[in-house]
PDB file of N, CA and C in Angstrom:
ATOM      1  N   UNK A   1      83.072-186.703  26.492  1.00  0.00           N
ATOM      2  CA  UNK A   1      83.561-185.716  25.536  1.00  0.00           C
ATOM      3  C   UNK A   1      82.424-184.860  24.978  1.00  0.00           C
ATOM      4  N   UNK A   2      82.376-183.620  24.929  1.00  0.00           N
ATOM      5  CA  UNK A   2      81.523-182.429  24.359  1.00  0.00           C
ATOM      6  C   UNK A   2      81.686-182.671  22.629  1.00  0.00           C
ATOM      7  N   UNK A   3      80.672-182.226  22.144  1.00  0.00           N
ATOM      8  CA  UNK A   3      80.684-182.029  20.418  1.00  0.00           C
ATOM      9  C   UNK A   3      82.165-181.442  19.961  1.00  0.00           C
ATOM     10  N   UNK A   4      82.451-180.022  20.746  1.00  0.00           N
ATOM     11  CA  UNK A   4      82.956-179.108  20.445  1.00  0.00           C
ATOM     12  C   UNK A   4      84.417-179.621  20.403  1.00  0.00           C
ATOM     13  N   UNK A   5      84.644-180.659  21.559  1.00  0.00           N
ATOM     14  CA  UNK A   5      85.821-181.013  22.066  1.00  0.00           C
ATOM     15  C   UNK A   5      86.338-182.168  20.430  1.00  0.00           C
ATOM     16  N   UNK A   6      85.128-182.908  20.506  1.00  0.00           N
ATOM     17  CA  UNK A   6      85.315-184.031  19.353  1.00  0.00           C
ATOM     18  C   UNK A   6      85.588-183.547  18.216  1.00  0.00           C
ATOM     19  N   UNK A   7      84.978-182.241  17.651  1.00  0.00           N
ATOM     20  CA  UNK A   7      85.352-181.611  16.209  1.00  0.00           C
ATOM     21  C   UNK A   7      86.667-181.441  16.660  1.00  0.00           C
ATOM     22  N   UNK A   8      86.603-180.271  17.535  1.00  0.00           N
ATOM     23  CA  UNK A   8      88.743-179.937  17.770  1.00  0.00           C
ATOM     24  C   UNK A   8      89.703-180.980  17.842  1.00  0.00           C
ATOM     25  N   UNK A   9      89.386-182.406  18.193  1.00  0.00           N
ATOM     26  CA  UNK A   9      90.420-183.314  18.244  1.00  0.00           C
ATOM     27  C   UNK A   9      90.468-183.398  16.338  1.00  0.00           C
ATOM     28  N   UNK A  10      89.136-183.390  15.921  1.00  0.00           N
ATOM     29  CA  UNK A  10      89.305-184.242  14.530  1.00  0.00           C
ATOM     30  C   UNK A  10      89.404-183.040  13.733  1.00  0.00           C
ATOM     31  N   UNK A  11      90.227-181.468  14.000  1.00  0.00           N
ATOM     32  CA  UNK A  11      89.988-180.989  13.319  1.00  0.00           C
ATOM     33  C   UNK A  11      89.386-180.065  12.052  1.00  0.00           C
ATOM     34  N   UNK A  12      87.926-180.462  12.648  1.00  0.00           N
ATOM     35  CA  UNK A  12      86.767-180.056  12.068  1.00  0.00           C
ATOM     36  C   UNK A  12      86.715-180.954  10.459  1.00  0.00           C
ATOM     37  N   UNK A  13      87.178-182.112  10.355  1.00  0.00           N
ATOM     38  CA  UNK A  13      87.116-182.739   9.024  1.00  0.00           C
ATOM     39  C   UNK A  13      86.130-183.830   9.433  1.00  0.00           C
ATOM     40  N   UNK A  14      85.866-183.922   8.273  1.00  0.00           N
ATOM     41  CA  UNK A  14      84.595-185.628   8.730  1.00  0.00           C
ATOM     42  C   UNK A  14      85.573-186.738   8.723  1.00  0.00           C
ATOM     43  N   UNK A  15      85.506-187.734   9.332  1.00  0.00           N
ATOM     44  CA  UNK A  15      86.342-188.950   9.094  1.00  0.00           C
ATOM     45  C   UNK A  15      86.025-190.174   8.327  1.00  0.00           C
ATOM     46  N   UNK A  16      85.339-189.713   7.343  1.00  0.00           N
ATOM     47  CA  UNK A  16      84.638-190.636   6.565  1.00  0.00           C
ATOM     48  C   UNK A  16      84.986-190.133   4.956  1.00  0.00           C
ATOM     49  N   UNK A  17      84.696-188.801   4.951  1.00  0.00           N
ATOM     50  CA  UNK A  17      85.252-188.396   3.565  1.00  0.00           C
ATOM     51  C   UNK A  17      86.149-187.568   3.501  1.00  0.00           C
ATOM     52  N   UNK A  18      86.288-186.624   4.608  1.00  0.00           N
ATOM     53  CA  UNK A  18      87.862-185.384   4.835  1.00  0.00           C
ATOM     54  C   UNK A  18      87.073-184.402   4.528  1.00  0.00           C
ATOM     55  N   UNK A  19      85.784-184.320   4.577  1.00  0.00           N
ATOM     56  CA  UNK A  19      85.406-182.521   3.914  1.00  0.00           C
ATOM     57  C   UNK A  19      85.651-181.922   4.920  1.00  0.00           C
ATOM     58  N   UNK A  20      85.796-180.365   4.859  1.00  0.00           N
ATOM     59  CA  UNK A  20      85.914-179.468   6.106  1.00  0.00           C
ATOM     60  C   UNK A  20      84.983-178.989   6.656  1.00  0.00           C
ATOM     61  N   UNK A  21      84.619-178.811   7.735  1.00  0.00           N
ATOM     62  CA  UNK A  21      82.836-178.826   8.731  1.00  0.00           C
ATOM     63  C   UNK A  21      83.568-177.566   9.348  1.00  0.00           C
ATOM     64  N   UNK A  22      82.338-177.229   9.966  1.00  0.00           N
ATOM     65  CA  UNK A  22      82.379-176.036  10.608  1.00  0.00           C
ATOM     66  C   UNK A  22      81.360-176.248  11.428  1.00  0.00           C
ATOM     67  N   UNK A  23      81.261-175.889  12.946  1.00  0.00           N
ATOM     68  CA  UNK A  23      80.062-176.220  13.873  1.00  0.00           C
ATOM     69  C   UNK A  23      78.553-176.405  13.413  1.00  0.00           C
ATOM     70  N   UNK A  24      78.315-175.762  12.322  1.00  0.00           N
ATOM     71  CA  UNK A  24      77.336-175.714  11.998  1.00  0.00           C
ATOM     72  C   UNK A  24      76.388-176.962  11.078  1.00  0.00           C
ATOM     73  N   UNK A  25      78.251-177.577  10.763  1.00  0.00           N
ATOM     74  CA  UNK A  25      77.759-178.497   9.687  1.00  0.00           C
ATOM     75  C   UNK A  25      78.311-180.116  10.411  1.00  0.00           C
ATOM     76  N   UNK A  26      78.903-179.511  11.565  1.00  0.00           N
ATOM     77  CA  UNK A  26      79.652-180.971  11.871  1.00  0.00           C
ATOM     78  C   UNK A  26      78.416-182.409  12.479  1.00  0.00           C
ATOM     79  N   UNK A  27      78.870-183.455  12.714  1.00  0.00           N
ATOM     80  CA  UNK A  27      77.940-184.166  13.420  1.00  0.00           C
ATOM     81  C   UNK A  27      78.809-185.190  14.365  1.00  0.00           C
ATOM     82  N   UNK A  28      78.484-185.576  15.624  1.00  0.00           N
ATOM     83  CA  UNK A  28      78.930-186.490  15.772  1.00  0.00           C
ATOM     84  C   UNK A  28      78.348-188.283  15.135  1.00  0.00           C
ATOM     85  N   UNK A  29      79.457-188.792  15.014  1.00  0.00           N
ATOM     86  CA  UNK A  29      78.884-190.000  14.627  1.00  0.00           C
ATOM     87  C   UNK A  29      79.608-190.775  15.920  1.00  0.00           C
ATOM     88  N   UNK A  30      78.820-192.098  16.276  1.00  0.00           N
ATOM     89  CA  UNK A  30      79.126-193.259  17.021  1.00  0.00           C
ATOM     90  C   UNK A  30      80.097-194.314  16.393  1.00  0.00           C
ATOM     91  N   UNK A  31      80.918-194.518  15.987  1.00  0.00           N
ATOM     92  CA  UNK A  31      81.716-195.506  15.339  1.00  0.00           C
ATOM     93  C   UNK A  31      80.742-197.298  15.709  1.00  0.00           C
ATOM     94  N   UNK A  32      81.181-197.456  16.967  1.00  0.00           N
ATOM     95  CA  UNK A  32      79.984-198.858  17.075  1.00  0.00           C
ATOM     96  C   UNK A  32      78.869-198.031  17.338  1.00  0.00           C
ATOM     97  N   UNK A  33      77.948-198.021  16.885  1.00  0.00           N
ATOM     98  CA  UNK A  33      76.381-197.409  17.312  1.00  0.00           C
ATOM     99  C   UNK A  33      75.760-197.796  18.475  1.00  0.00           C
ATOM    100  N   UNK A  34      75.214-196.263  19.163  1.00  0.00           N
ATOM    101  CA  UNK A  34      74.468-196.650  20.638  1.00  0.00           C
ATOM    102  C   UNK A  34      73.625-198.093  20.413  1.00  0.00           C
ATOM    103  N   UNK A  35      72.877-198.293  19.574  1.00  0.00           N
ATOM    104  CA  UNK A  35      72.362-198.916  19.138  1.00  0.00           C
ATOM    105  C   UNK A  35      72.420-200.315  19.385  1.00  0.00           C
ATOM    106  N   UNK A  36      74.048-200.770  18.986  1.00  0.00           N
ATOM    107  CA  UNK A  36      74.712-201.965  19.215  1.00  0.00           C
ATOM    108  C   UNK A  36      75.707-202.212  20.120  1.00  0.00           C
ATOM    109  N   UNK A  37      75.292-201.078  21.231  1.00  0.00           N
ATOM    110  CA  UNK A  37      75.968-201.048  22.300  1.00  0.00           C
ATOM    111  C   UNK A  37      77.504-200.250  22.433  1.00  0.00           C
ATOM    112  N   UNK A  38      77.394-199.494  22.028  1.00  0.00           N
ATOM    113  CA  UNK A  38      78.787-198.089  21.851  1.00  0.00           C
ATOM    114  C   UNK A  38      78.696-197.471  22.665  1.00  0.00           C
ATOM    115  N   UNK A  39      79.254-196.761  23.348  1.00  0.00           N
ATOM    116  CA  UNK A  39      79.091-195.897  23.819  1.00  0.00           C
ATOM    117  C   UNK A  39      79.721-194.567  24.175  1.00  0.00           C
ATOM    118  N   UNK A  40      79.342-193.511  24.619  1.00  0.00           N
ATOM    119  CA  UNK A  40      80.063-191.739  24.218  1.00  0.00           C
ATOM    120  C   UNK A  40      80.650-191.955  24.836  1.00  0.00           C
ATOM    121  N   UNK A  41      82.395-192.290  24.239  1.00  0.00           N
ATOM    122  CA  UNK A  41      83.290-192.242  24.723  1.00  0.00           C
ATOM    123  C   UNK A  41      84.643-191.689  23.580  1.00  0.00           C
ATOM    124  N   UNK A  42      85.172-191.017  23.937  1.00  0.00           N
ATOM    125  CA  UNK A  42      86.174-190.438  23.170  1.00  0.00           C
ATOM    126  C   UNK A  42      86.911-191.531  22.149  1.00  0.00           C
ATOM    127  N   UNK A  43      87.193-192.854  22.424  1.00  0.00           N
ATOM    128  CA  UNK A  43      87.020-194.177  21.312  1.00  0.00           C
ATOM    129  C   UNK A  43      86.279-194.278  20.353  1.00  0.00           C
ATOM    130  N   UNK A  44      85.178-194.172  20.583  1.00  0.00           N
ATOM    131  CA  UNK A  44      83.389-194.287  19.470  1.00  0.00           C
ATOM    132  C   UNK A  44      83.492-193.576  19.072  1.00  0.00           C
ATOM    133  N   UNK A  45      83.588-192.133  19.622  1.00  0.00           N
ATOM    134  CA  UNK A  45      83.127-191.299  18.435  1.00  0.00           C
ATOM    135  C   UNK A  45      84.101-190.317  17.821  1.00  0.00           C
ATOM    136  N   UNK A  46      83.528-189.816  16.420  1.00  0.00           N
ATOM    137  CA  UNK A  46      84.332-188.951  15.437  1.00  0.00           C
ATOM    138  C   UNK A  46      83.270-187.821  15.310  1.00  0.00           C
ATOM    139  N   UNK A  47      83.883-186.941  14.134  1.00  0.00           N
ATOM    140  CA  UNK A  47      83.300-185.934  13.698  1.00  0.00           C
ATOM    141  C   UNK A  47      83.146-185.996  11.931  1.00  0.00           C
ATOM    142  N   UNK A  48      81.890-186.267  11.831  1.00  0.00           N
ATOM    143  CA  UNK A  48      81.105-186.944  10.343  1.00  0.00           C
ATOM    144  C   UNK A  48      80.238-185.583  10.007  1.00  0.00           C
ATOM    145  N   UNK A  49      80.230-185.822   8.950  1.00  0.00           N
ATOM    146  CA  UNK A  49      79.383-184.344   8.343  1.00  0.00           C
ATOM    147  C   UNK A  49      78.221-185.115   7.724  1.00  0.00           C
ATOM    148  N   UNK A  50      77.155-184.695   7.765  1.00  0.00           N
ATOM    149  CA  UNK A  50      75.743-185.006   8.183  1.00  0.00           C
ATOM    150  C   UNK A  50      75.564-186.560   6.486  1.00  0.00           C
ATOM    151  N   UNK A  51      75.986-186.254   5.828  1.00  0.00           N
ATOM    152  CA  UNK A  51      75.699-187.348   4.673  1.00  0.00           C
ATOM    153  C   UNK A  51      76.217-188.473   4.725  1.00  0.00           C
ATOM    154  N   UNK A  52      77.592-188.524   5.726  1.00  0.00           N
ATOM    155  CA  UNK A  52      78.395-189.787   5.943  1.00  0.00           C
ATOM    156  C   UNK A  52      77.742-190.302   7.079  1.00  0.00           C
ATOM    157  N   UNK A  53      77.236-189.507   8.121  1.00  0.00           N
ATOM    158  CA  UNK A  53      76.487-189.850   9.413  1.00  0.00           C
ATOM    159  C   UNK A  53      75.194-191.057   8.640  1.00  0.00           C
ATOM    160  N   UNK A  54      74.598-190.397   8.010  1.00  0.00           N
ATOM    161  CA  UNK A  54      72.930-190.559   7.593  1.00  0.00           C
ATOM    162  C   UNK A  54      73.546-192.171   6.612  1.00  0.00           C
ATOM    163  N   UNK A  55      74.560-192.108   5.601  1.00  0.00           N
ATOM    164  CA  UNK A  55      74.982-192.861   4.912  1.00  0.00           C
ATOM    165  C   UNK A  55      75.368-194.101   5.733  1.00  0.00           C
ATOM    166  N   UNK A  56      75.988-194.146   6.638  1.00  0.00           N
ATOM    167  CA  UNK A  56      76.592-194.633   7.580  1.00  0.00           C
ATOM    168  C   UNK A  56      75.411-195.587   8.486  1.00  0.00           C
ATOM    169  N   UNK A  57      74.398-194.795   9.249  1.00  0.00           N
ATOM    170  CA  UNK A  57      73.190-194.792   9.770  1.00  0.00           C
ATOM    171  C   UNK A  57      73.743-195.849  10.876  1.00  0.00           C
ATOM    172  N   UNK A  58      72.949-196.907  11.142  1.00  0.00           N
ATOM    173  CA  UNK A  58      72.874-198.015  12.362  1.00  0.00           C
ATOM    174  C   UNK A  58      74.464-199.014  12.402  1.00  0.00           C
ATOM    175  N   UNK A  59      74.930-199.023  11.396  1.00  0.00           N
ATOM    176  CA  UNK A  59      76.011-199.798  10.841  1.00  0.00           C
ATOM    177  C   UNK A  59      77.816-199.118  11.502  1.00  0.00           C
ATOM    178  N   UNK A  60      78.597-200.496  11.604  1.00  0.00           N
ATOM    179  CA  UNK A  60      79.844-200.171  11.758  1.00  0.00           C
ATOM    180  C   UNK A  60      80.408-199.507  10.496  1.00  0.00           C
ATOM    181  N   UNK A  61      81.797-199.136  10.466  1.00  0.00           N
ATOM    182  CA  UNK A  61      82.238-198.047   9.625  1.00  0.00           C
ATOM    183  C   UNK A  61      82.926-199.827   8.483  1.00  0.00           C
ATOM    184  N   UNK A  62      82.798-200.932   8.642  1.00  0.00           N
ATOM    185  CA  UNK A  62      83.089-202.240   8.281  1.00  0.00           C
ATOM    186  C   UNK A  62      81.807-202.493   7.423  1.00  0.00           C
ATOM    187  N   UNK A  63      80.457-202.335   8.249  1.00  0.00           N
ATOM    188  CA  UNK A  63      79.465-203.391   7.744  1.00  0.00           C
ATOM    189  C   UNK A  63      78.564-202.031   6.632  1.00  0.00           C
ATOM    190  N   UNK A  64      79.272-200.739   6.631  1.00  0.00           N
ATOM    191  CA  UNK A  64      79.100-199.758   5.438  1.00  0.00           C
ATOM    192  C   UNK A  64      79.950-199.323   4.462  1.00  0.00           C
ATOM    193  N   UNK A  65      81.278-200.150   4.821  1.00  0.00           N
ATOM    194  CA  UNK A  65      82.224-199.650   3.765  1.00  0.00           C
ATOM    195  C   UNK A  65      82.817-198.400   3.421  1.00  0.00           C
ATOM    196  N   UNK A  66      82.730-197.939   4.785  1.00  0.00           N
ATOM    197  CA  UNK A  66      83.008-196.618   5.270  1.00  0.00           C
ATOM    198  C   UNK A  66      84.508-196.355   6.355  1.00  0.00           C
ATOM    199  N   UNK A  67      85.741-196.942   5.809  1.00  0.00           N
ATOM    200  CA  UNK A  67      86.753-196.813   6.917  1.00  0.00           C
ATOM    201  C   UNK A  67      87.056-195.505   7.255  1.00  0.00           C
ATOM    202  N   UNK A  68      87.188-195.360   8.369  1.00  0.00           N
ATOM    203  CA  UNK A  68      87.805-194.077   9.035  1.00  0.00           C
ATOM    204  C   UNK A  68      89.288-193.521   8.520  1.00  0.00           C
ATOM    205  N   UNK A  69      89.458-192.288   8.727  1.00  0.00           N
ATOM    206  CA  UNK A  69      90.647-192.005   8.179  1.00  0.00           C
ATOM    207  C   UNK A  69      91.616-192.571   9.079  1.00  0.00           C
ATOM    208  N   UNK A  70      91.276-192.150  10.489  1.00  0.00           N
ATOM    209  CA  UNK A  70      92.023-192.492  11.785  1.00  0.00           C
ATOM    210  C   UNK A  70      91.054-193.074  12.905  1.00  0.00           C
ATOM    211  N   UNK A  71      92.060-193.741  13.490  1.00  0.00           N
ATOM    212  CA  UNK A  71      91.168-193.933  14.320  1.00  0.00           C
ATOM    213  C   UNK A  71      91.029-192.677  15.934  1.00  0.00           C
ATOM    214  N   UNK A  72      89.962-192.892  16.491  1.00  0.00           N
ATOM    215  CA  UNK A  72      89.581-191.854  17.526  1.00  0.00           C
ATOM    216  C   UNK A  72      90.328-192.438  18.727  1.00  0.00           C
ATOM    217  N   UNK A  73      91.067-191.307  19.327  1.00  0.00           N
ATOM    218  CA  UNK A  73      91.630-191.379  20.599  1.00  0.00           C
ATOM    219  C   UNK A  73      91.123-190.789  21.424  1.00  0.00           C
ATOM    220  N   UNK A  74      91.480-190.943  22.934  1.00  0.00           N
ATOM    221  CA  UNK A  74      91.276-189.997  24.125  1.00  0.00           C
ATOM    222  C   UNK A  74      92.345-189.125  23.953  1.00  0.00           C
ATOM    223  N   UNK A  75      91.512-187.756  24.362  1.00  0.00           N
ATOM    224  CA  UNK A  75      91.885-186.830  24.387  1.00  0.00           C
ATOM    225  C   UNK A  75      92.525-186.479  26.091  1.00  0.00           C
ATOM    226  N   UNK A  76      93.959-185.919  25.847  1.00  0.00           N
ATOM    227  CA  UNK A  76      94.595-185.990  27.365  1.00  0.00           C
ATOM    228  C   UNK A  76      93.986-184.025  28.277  1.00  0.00           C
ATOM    229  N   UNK A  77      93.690-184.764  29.129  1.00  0.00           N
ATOM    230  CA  UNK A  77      93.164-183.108  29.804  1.00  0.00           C
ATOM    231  C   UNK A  77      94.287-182.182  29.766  1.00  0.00           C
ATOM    232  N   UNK A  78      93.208-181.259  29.377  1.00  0.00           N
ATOM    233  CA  UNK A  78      93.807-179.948  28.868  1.00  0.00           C
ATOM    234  C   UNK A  78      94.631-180.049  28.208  1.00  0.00           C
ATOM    235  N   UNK A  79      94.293-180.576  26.887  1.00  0.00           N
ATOM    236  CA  UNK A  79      94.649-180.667  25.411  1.00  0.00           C
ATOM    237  C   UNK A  79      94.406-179.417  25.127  1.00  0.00           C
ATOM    238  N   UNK A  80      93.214-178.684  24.885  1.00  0.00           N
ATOM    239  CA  UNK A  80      92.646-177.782  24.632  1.00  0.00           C
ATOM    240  C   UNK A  80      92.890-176.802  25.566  1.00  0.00           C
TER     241      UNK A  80
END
């Protein structure tokens, strides 16, 4: 999945607090972190705006107290 693709599924909202992002401000976040073995897959990841990302950091959205609004799906081709 592309950045661009991941904001458009999520709307351009962060999934951590609901603010509204705009490419400029969006981020992807890893839900399980590369880190701890996640990986870029339309499952893992959301679209976090840079303070929930950083807040968030190495940690599950569990072990930060950070639940998702929704959870992340695959996106069916040519959704977009």
């Amino acid at each position: 999945p592309s950045r661009k693709n991941i904001f458009k599924r999520d709307d351009y909202i962060c999934q951590y607090c609901s603010c509204k992002l705009d490419l400029s401000t969006a981020t992807v976040d890893h839900v399980l972190p590369r880190g701890k073995g996640g990986k870029h897959e339309w499952t893992n990841v959301v679209t976090s705006c840079l303070k929930c990302n950083r807040k968030k950091g190495n940690r599950t959205p569990t072990e930060a107290n950070m639940p998702l609004m929704k959870t992340p799906k695959a996106v069916k081709f040519g959704a977009f």
